[in-house]
C-alpha atoms as a PDB file:
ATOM      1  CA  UNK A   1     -30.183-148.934  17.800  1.00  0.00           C
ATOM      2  CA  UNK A   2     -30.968-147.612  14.552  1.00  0.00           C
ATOM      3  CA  UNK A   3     -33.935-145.104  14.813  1.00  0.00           C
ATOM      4  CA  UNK A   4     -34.779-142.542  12.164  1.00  0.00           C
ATOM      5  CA  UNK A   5     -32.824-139.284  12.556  1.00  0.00           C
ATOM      6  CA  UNK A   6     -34.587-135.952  12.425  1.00  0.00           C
ATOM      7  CA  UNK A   7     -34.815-133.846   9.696  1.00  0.00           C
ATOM      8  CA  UNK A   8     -32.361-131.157   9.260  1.00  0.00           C
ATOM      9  CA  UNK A   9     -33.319-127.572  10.778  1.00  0.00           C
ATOM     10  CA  UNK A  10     -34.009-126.611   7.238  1.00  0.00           C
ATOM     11  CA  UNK A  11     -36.452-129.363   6.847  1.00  0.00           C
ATOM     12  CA  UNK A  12     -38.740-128.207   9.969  1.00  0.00           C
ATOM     13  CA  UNK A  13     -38.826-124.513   9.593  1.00  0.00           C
ATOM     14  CA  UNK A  14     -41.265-123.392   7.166  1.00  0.00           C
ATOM     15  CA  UNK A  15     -40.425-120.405   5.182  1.00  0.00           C
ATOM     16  CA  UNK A  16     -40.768-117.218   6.628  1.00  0.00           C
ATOM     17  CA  UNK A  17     -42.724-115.591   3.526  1.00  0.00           C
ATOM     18  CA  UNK A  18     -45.581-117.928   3.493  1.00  0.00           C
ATOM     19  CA  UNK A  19     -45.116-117.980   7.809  1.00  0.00           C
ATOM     20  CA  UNK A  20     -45.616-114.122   7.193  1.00  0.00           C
ATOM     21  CA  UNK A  21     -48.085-113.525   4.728  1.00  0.00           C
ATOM     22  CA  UNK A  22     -50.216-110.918   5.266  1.00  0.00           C
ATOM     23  CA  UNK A  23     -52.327-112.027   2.207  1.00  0.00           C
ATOM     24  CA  UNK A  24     -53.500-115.834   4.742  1.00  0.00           C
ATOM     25  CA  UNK A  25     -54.418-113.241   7.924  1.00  0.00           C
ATOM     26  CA  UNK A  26     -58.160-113.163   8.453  1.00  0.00           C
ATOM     27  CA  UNK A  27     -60.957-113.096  11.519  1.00  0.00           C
ATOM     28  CA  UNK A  28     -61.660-116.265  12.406  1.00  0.00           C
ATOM     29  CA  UNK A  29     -66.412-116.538  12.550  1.00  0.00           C
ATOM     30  CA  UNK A  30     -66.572-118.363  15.281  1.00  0.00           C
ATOM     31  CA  UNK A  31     -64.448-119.681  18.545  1.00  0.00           C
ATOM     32  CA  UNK A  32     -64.522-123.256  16.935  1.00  0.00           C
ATOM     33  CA  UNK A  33     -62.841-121.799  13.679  1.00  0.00           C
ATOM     34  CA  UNK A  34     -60.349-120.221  15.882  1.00  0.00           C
ATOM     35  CA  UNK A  35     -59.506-123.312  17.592  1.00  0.00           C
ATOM     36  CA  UNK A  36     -59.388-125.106  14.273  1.00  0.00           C
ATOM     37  CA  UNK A  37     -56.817-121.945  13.134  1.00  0.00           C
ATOM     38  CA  UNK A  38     -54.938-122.220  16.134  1.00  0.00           C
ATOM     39  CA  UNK A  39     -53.828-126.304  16.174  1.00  0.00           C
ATOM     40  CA  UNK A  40     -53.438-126.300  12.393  1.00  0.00           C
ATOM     41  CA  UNK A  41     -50.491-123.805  12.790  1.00  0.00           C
ATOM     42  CA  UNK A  42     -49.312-124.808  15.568  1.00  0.00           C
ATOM     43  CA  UNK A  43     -48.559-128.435  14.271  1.00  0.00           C
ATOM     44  CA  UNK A  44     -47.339-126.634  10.465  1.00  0.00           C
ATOM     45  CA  UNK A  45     -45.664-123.499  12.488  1.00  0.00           C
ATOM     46  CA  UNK A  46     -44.425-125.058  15.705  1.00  0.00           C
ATOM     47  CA  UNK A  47     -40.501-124.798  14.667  1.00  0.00           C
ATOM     48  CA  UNK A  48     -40.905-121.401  13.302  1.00  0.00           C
ATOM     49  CA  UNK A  49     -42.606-120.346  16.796  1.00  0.00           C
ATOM     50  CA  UNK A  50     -40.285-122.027  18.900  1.00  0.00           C
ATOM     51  CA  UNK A  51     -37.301-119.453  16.806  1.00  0.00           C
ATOM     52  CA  UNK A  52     -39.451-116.518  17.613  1.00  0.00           C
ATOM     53  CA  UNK A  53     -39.652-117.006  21.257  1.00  0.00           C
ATOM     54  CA  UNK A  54     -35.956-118.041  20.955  1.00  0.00           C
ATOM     55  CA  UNK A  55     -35.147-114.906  19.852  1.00  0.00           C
ATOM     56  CA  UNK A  56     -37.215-112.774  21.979  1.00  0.00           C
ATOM     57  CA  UNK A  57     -35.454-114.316  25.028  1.00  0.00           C
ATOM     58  CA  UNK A  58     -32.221-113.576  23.476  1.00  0.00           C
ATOM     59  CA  UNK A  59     -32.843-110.219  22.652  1.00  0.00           C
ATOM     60  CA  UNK A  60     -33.938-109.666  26.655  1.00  0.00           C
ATOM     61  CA  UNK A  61     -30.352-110.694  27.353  1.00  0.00           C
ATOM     62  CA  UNK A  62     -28.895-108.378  24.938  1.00  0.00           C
ATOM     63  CA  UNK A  63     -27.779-106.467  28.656  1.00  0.00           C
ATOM     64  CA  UNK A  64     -26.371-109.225  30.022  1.00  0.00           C
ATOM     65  CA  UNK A  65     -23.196-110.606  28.138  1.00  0.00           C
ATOM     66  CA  UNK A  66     -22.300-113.707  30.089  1.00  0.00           C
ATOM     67  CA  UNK A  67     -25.903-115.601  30.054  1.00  0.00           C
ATOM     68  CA  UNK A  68     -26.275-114.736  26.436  1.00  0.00           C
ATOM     69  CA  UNK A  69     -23.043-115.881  25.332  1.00  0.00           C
ATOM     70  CA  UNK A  70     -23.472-118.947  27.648  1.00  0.00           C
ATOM     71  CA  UNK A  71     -27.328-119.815  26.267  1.00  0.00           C
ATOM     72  CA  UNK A  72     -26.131-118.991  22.529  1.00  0.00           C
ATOM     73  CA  UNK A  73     -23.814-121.888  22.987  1.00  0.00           C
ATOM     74  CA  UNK A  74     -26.550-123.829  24.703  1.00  0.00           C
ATOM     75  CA  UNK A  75     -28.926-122.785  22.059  1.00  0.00           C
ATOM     76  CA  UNK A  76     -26.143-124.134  18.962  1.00  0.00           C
ATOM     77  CA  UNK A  77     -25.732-127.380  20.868  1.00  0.00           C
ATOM     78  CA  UNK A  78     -29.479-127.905  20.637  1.00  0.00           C
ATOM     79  CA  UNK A  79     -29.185-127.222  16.940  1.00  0.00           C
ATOM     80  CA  UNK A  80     -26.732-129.685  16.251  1.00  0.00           C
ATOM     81  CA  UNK A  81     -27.364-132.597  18.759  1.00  0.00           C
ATOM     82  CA  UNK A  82     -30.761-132.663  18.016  1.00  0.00           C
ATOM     83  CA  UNK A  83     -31.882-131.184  14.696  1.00  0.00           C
ATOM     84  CA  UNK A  84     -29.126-131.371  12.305  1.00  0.00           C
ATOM     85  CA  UNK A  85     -27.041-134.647  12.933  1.00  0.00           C
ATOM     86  CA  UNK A  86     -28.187-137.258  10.428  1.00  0.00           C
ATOM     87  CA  UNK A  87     -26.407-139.955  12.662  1.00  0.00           C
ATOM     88  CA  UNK A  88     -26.305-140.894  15.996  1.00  0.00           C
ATOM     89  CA  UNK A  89     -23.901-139.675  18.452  1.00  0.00           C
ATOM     90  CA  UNK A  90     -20.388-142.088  19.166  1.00  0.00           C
ATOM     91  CA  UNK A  91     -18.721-141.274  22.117  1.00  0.00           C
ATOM     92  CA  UNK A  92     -15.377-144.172  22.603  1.00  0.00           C
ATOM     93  CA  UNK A  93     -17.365-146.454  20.081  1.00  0.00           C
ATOM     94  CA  UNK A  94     -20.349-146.381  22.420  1.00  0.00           C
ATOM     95  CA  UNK A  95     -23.576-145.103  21.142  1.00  0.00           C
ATOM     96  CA  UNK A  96     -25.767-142.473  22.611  1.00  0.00           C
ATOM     97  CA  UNK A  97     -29.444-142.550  22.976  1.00  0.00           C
ATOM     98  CA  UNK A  98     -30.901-139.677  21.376  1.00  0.00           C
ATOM     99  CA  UNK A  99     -33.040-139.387  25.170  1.00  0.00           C
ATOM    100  CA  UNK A 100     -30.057-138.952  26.766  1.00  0.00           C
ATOM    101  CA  UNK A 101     -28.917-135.986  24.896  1.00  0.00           C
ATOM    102  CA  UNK A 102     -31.722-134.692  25.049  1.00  0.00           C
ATOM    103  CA  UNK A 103     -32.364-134.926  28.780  1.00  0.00           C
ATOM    104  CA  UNK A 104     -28.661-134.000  29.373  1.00  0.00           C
ATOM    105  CA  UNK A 105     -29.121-130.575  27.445  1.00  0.00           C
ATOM    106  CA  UNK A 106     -32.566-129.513  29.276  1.00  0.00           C
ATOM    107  CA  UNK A 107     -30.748-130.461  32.498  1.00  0.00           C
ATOM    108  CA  UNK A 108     -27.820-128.392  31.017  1.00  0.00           C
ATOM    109  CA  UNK A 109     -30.221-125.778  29.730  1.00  0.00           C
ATOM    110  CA  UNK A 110     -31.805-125.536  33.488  1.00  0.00           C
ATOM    111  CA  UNK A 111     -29.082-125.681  35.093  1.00  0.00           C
ATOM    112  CA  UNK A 112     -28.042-122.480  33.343  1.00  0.00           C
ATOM    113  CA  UNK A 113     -31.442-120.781  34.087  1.00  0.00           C
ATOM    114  CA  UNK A 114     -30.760-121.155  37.267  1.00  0.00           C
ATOM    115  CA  UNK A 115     -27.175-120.254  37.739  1.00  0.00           C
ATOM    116  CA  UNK A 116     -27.442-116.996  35.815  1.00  0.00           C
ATOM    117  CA  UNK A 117     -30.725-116.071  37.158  1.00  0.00           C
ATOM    118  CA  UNK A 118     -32.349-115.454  33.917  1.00  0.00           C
ATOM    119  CA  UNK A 119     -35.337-117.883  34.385  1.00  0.00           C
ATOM    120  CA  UNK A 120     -37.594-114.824  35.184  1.00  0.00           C
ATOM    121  CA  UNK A 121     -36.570-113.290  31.310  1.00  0.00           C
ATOM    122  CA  UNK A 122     -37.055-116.851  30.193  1.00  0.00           C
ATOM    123  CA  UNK A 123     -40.530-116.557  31.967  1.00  0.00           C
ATOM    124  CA  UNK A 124     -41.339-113.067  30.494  1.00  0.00           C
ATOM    125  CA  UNK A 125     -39.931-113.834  26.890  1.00  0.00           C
ATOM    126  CA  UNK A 126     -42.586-117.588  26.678  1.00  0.00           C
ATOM    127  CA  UNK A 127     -45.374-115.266  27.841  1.00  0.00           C
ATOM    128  CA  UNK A 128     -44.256-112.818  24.623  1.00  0.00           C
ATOM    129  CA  UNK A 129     -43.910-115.936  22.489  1.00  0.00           C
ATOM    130  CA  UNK A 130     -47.225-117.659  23.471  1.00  0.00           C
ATOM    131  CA  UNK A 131     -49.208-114.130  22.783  1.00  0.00           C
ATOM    132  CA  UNK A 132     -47.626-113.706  19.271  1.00  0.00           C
ATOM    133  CA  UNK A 133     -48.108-117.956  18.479  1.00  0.00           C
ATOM    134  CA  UNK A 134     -52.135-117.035  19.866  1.00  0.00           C
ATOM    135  CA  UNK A 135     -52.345-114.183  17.899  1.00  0.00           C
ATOM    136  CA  UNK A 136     -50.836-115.517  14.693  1.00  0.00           C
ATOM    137  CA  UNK A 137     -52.100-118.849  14.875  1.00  0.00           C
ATOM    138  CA  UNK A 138     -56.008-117.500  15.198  1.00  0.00           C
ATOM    139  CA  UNK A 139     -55.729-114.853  12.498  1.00  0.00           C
ATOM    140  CA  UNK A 140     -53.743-117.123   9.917  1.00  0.00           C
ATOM    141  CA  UNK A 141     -56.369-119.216   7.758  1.00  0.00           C
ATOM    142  CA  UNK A 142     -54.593-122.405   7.065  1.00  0.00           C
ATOM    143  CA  UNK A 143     -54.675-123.586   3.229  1.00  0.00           C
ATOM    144  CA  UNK A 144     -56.908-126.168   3.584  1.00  0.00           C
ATOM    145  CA  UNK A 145     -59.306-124.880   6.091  1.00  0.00           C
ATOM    146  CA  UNK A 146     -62.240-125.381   3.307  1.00  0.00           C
ATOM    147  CA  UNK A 147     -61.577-128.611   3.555  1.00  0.00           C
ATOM    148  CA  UNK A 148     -61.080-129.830   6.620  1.00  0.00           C
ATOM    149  CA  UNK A 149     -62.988-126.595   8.194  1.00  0.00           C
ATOM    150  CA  UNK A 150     -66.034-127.858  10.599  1.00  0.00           C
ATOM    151  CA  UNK A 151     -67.758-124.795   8.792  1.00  0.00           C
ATOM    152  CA  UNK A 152     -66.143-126.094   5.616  1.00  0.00           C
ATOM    153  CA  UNK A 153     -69.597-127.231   3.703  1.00  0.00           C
ATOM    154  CA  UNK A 154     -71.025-123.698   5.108  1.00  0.00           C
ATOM    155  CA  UNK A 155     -68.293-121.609   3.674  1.00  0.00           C
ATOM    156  CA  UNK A 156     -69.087-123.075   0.655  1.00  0.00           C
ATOM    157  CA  UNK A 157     -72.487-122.203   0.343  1.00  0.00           C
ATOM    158  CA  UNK A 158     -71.298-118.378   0.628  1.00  0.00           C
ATOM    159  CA  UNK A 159     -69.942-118.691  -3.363  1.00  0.00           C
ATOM    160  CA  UNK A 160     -73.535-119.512  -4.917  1.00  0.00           C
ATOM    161  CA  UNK A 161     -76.309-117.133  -3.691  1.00  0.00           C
ATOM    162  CA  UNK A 162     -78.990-119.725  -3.659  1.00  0.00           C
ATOM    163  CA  UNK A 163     -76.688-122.359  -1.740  1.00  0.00           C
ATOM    164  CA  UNK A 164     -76.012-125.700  -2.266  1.00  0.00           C
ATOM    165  CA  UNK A 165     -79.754-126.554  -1.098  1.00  0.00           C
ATOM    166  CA  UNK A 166     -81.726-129.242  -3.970  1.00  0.00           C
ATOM    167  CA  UNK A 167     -85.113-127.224  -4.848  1.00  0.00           C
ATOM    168  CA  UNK A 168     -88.480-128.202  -3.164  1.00  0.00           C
END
């Protein structure tokens, strides 16, 4: 079973200046270009996202010492199991299936929820998250969103006053 490994943690986040440029924010002229905005950074920003509602649910446990000890732990066995080993897992010369792990941990990871009764902060902090990810991901203009922009050929047409019309 040799599949490809994922890339370290380093690999997926993108870096936090360019994630927080204040130079890419812009309004978005129409709901299509908004849409556009909003899957092109989620599929570049998705890791960096999935840290900052990480963090906002850990910061709601900040009064609560035992489930944020116990979901930091939780939280670093995620990061190694599945985002930093470069090789699979060997437990007694048997090799693990990278679905197992994973499905072990979110049963883990539920279990835990559950247990500690945090799944309402959990609830609170992915409504938190999914407002920031909606509000960056609209106003953030994505690099290439000339190009691959539905309004892309219009936008163009703003740099020349006459357009990019052929004379009659």
């Amino acid at each position: 079973m040799s599949s490809a490994a994922p890339p370290p943690i380093s690999a997926v986040l993108r870096p936090w200046p360019l994630f927080l440029d204040l130079s890419a924010l812009s309004l978005p002229i129409s709901v299509s270009e908004s849409t556009y905005r909003l899957t092109q950074n989620l599929r570049f920003f998705l890791p960096n996202y999935a840290v900052i509602t990480l963090i906002i649910f850990v910061v709601t446990l900040v009064t609560r010492p035992l489930p944020l000890i116990l979901f930091l732990c939780i939280s670093a066995a995620w990061v190694y199991l599945v985002l930093w080993r470069d090789e699979p897992l060997s437990v007694f010369d048997f090799e693990i299936d990278q679905k197992i792990i994973v499905g072990f941990l979110a049963v883990l990871t539920l279990v835990a929820l559950f247990w500690t009764k945090t799944w309402s902060k959990l609830f609170v902090s992915v409504i938190v998250g999914a407002a920031i990810v909606l509000f960056h991901g609209v106003l953030r203009a994505p690099e290439d969103s000339l190009e691959d922009s539905p309004y892309g050929s219009l936008l163009n047409v703003v740099d020349s006053p006459r357009g990019e019309y052929a004379s009659v």
